[in-house]
Protein backbone atom coordinates (compact mmCIF):
# COMPACT_ATOMS: atom_id res chain seq x y z
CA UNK A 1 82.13 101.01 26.24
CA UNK A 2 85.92 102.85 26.54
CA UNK A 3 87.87 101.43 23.18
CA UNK A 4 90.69 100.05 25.54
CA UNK A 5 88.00 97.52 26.46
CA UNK A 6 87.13 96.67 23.28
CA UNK A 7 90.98 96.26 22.59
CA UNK A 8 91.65 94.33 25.65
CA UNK A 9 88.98 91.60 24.52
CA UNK A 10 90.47 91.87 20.73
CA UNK A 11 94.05 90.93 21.87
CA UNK A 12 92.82 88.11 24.34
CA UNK A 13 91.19 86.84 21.43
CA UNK A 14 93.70 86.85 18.92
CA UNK A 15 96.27 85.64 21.20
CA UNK A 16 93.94 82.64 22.34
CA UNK A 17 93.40 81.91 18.71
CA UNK A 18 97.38 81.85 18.18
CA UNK A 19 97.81 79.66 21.82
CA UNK A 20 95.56 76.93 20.28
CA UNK A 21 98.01 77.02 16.96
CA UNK A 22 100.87 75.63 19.98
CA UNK A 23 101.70 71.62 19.34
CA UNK A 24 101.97 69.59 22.85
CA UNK A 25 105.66 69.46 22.95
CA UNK A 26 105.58 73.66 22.86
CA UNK A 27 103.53 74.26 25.88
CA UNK A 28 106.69 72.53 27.76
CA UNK A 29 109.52 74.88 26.19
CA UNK A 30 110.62 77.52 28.11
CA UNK A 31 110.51 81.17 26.26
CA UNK A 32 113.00 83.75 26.51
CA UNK A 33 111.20 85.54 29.65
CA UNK A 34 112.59 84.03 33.61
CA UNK A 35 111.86 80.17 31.79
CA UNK A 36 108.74 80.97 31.67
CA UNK A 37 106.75 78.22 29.32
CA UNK A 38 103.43 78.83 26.94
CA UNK A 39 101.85 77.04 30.20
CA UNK A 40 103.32 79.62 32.84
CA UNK A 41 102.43 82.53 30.49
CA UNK A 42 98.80 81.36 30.53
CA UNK A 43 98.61 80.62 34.13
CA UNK A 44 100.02 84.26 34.87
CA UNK A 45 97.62 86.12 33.07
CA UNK A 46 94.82 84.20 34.36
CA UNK A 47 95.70 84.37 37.60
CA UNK A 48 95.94 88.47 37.46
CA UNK A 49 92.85 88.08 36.21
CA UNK A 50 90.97 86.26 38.54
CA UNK A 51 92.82 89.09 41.11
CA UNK A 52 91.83 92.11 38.80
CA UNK A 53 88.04 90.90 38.95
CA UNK A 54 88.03 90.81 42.74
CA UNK A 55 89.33 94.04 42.61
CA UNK A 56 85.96 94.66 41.06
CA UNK A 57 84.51 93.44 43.39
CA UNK A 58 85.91 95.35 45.61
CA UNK A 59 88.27 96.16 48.53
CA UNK A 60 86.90 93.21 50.78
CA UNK A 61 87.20 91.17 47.79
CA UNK A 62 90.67 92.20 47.07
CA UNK A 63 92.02 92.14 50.25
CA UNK A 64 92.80 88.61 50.91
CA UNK A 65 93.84 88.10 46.99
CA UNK A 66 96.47 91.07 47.72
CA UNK A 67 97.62 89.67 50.88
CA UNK A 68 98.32 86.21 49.15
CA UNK A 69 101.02 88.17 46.83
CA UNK A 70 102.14 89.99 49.39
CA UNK A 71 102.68 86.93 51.38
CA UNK A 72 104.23 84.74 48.80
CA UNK A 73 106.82 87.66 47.18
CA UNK A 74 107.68 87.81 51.31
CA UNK A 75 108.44 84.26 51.17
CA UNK A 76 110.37 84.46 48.39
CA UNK A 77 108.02 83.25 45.87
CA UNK A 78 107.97 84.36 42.05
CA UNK A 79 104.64 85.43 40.49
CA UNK A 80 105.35 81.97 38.17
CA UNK A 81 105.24 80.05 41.45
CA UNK A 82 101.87 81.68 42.90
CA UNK A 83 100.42 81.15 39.63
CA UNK A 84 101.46 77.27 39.41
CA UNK A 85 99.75 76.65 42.82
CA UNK A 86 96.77 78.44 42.30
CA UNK A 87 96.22 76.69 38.66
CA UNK A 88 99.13 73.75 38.59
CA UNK A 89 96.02 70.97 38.17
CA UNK A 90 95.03 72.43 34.93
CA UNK A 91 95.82 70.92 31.84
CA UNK A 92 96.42 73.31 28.58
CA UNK A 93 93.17 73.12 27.33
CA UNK A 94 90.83 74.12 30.61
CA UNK A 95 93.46 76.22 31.46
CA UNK A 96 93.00 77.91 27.91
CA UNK A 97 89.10 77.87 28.59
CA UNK A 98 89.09 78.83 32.19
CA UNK A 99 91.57 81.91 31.36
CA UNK A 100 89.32 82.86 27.82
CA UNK A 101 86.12 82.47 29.65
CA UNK A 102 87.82 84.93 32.69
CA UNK A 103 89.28 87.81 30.40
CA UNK A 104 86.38 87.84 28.39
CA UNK A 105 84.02 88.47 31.63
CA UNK A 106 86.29 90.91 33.04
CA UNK A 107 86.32 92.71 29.96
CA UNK A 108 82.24 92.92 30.17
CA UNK A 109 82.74 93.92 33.83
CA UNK A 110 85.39 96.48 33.20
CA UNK A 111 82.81 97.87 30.20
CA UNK A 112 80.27 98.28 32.32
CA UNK A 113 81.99 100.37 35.01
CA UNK A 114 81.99 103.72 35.49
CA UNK A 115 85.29 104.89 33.86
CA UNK A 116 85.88 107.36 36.76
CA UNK A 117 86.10 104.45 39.44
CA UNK A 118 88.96 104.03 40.97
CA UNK A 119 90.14 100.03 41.53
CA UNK A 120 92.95 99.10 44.24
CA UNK A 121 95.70 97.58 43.19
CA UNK A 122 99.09 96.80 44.14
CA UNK A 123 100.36 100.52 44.94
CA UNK A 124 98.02 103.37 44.12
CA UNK A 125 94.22 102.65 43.01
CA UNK A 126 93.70 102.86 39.51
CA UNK A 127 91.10 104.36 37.17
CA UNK A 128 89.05 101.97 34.99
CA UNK A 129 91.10 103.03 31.69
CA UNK A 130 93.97 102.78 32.81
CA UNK A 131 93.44 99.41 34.68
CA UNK A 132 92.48 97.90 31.56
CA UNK A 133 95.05 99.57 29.81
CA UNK A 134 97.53 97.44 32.31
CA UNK A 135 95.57 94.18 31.57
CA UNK A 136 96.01 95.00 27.83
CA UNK A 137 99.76 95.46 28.06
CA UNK A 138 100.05 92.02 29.95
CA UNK A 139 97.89 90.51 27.02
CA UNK A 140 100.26 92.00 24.43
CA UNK A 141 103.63 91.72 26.15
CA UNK A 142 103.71 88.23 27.44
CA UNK A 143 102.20 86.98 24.10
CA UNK A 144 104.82 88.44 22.45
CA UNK A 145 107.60 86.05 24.45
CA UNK A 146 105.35 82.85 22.77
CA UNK A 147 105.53 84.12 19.52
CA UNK A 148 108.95 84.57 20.14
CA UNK A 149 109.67 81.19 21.34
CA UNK A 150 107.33 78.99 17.98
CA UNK A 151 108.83 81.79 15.55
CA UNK A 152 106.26 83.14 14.51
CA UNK A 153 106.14 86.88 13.57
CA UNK A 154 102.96 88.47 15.05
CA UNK A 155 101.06 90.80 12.54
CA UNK A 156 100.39 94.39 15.16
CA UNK A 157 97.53 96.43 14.84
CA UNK A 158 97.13 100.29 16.15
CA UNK A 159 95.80 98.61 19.29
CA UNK A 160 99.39 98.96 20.40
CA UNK A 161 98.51 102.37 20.87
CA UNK A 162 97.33 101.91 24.41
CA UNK A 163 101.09 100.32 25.23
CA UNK A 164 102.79 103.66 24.10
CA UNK A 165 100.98 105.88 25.65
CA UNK A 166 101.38 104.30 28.76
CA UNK A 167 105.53 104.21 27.87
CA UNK A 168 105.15 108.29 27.61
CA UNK A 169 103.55 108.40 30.69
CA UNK A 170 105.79 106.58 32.71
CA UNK A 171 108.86 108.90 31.30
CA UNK A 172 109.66 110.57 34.76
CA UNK A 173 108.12 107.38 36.51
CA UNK A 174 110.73 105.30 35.24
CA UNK A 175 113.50 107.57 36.74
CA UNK A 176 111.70 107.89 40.31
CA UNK A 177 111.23 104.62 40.48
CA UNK A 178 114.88 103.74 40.45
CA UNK A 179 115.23 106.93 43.02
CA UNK A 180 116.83 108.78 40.14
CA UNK A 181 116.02 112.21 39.58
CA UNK A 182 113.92 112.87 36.40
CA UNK A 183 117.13 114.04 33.80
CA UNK A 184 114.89 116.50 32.02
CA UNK A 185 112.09 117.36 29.98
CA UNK A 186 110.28 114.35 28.02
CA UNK A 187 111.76 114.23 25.03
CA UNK A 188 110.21 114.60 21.53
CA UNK A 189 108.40 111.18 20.37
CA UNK A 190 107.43 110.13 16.68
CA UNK A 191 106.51 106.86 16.39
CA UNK A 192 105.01 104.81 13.27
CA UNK A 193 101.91 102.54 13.81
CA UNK A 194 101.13 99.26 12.45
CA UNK A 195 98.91 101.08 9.89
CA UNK A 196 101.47 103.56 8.71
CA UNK A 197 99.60 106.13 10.77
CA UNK A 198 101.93 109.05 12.47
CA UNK A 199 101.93 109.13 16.18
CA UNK A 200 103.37 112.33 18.18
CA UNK A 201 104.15 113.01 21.84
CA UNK A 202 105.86 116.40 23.26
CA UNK A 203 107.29 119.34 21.69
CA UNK A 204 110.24 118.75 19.28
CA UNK A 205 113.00 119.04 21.04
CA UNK A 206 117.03 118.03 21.12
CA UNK A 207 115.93 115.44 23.00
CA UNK A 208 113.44 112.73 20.17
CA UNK A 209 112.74 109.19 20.25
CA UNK A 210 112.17 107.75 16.52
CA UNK A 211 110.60 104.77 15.24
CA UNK A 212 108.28 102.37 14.30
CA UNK A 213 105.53 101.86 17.41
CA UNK A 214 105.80 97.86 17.71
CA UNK A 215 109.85 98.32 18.67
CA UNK A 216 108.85 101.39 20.87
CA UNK A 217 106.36 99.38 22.60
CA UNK A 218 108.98 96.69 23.08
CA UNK A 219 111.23 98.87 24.71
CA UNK A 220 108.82 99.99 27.65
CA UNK A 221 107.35 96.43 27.93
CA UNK A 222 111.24 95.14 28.14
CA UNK A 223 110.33 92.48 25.80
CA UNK A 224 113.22 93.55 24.02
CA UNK A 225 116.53 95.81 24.40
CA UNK A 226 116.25 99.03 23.11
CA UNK A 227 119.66 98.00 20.72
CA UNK A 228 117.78 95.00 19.24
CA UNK A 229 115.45 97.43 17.61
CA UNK A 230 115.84 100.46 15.05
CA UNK A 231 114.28 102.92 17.71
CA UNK A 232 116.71 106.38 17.37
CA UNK A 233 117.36 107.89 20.14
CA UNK A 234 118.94 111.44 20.23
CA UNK A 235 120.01 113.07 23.00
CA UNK A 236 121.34 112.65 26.42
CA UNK A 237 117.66 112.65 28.06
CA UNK A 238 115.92 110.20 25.47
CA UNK A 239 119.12 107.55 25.38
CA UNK A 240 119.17 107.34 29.31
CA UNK A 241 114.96 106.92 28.98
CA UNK A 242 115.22 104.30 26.27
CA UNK A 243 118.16 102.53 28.29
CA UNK A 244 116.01 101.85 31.14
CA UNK A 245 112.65 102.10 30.11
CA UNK A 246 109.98 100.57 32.26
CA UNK A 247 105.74 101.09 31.66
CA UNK A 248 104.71 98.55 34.26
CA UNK A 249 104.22 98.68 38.06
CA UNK A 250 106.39 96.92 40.53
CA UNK A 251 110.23 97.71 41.79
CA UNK A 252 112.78 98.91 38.96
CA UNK A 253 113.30 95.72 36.51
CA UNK A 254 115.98 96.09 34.13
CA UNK A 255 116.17 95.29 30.72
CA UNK A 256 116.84 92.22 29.15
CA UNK A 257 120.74 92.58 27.73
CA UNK A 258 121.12 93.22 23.72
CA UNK A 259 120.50 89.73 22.08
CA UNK A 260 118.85 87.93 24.21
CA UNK A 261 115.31 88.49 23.34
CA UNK A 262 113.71 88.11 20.37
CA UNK A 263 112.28 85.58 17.97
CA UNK A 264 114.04 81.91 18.55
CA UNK A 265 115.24 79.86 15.40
């Protein structure tokens, strides 16, 4: 079984562990992310979920569940909204169950693939790794707003890992995306992990991102602006990059603006 597996079903349990931590009155507050609550965060993840295992299924499978998105965003409707009419009957604790029970068999299903399958998605068809890799980052990042919102610091492990390396691949990605053109080379990356453990990307350079892992990975997730963490950015290349940095699919998104995300008191 690929380790991203194994650390996708490690970081939907710990973060269901933490969820059933929540007191009633929580599940009703609205985080830092769009208003999203503890509820809508849930519901979201699920619902991908449920999509990424008929994309497992295959293309027949995924076809309708694509068109539904594709539909609703047309309409005007948010991801929040799709989710809420798909799951709006639930109350926390079968939504809790129903969304443990789902990750937990998508993570089997996802194990047992052949890692050089390619899934459709929205946009290009992914490999298996990276797939889960996505459904880990959604895991990580959109706990990370709940946290947030109770006050709660969350205790990271190298898991995180998967999140940064998907923020160095998406370097020139983030640029095109925007229709920018790609400033330069990527620039040098030294990052800390949870353990203490060095992590490296790219030649040195003039160009260097610097810092611990968890605020790197909050940077590409846009959990958090890149000036609400100690990440050091040097160079003209690696400050435009951590400025707009972006590791997930979809249109350009920008960042949330400097103090506006982060744990609530």
């Amino acid at each position: 079984m690929l380790q991203v597996v194994v650390d996708f079903r490690d970081e939907v349990d710990e973060l269901h562990g933490f969820l059933q931590t929540l007191k009633a009155e929580q599940w009703e507050r609205e985080t830092g992310f769009m208003e999203w609550t503890p509820w809508d965060v849930v519901a979201h993840l699920h619902y991908f979920d449920v999509v990424s295992m008929a994309s497992l299924e295959g293309e027949e499978a995924f076809a309708p569940e694509k068109q539904t998105i594709i539909d609703g965003v047309v309409a005007g409707r948010t991801n929040k909204q799709i989710a809420g009419e798909r799951f709006g009957k639930l109350g926390v604790a079968e939504l809790l169950s129903e969304w443990h029970t789902t990750a937990h068999a998508l993570a089997k299903t996802l194990g047992e693939s052949d890692p050089k399958r390619r899934l459709p998605w929205f946009g290009p068809d992914m490999g298996v790794p990276m797939f889960t890799t996505a459904r880990y980052m959604e895991v990580w990042a959109h706990g990370q707003e709940i946290y947030d919102l109770v006050g709660v610091t969350r205790r990271d492990t190298d898991r995180i890992k998967n999140i940064a390396t998907i923020g160095i691949k998406t370097f020139g990605w983030t640029f095109v995306n925007r229709s920018q053109e790609v400033p330069g080379p990527p620039p040098y990356v030294r990052l800390v992990a949870p353990s203490g453990e060095i992590w490296e990307w790219n030649e040195p350079s003039d160009d260097s991102v610097r810092g611990s892992a968890v605020d790197f990975c909050h940077v590409v997730t846009q959990g958090r602006n890149v000036e609400d963490t100690a990440i050091e950015a040097t160079g003209p290349v690696a400050k435009q990059w951590m400025a707009i940095a972006q590791c997930f699919a979809g249109g350009p998104v920008d960042p949330p603006k400097p103090g506006t995300r982060g744990i609530q008191h």
